[in-house]
Protein backbone atom coordinates (compact mmCIF):
# COMPACT_ATOMS: atom_id res chain seq x y z
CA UNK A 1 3.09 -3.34 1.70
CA UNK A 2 5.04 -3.90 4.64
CA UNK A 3 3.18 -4.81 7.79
CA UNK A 4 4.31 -5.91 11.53
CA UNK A 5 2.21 -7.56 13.98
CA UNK A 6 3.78 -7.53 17.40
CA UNK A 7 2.67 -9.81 20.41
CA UNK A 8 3.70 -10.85 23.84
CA UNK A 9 2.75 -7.80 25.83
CA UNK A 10 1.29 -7.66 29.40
CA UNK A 11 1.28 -6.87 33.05
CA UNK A 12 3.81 -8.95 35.09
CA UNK A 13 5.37 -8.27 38.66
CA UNK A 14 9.46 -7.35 38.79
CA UNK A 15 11.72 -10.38 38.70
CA UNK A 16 9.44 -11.68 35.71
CA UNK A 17 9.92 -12.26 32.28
CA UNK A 18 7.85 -11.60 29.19
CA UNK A 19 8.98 -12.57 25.24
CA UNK A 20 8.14 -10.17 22.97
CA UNK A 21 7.64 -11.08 18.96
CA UNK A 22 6.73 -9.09 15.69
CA UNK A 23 6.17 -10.78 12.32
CA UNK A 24 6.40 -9.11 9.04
CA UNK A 25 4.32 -9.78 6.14
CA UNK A 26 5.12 -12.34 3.78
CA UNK A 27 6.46 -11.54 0.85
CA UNK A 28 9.26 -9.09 2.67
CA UNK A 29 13.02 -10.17 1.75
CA UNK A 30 16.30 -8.23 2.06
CA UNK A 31 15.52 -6.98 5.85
CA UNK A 32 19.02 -5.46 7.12
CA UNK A 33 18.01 -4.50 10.60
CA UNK A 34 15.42 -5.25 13.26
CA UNK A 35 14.82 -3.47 16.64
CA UNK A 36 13.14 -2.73 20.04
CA UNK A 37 12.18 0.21 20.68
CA UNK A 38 10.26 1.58 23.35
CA UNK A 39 8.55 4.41 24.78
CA UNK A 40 7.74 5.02 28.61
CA UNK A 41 4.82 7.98 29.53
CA UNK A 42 6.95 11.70 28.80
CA UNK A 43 9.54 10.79 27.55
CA UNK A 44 10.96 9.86 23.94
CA UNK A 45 11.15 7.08 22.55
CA UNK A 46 14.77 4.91 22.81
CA UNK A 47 16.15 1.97 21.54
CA UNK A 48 16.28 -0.82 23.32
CA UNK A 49 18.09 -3.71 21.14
CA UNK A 50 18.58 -4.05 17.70
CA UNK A 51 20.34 -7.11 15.41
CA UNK A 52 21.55 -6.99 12.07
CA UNK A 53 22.27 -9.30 9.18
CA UNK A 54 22.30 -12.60 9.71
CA UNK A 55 22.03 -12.12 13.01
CA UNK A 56 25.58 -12.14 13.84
CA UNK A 57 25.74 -7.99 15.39
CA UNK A 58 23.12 -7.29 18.31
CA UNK A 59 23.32 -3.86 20.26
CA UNK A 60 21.75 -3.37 23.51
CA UNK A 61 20.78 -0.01 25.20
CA UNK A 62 23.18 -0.28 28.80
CA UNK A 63 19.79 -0.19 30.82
CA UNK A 64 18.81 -3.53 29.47
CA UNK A 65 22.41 -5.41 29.11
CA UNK A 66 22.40 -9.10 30.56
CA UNK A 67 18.37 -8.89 31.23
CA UNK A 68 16.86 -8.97 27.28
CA UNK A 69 18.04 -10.87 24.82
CA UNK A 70 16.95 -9.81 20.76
CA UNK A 71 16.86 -12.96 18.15
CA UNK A 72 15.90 -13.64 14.55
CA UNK A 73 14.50 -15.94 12.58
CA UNK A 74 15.73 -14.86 8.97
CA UNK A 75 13.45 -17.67 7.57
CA UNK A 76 10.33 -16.62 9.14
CA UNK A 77 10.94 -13.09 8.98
CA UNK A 78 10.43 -12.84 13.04
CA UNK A 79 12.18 -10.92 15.30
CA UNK A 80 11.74 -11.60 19.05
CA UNK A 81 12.65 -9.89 22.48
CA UNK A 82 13.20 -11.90 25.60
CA UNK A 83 12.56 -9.68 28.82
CA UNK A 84 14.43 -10.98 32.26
CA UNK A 85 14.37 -9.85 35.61
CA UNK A 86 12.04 -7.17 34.53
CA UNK A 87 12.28 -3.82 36.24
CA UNK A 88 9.33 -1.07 36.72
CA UNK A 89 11.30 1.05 35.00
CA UNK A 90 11.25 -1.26 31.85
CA UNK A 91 7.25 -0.38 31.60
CA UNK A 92 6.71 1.16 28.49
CA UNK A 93 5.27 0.89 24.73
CA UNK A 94 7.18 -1.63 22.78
CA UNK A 95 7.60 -1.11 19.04
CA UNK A 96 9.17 -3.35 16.60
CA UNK A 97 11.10 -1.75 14.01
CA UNK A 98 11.99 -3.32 10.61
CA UNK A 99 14.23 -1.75 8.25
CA UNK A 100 13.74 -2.97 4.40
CA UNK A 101 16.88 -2.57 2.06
CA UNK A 102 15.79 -0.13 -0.97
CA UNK A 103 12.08 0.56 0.94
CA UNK A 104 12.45 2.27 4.24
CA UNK A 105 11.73 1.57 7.61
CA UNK A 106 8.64 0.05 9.33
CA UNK A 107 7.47 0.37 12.94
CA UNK A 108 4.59 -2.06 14.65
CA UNK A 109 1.80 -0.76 16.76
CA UNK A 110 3.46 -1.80 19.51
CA UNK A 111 2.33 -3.46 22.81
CA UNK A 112 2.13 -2.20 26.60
CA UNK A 113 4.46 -3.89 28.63
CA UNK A 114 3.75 -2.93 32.44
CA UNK A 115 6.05 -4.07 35.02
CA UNK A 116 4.33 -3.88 38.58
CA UNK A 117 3.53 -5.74 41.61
């Protein structure tokens, strides 16, 4: 069974930063793709950033471009999120998405990430 256990969330003023992380299970090998998502109050969730492979393709949603940074570690099976220069607008539900070559896709229970002063 595939599970992720996300950390890092929290309540910090704009202009700050937060890091986001999710581990997966042990046990878990051929992970293709790993992504941010997140999900503000009303309205649907989006993608934030997402990295692929070895690492060597990341995509990042335009709102979010030169302030977060996504990175791997393929041999911990860890995917982290590094927030900059955070924006209220960036408050929202974080969820960690994992996607498992020949099983499916996996999403963590996310964590509340409140930007406010």
């Amino acid at each position: 069974q595939v599970q992720l256990v996300e950390s890092g969330g929290g309540l910090v003023q704009p202009g700050g930063s937060l890091r986001l992380s999710c581990a997966v299970s042990r046990g878990i090998f051929s992970i293709s793709t790993m992504a941010w998502h997140r999900q503000a109050p009303g309205k649907q969730r989006e993608l934030v950033a997402s990295i692929t492979g070895g690492g060597v393709t990341t995509y990042y949603a335009d709102s979010v471009k030169g302030r977060f940074t996504i990175s791997r570690d393929t041999a911990k099976n860890t995917v982290a999120l590094q927030m900059n220069s955070l924006k209220p607008e960036d408050t929202a539900v974080y969820y960690c998405l994992v996607v498992v070559s020949g099983k499916g896709s996996y999403w963590g229970q996310g964590t509340q990430v409140t930007v406010s002063s």
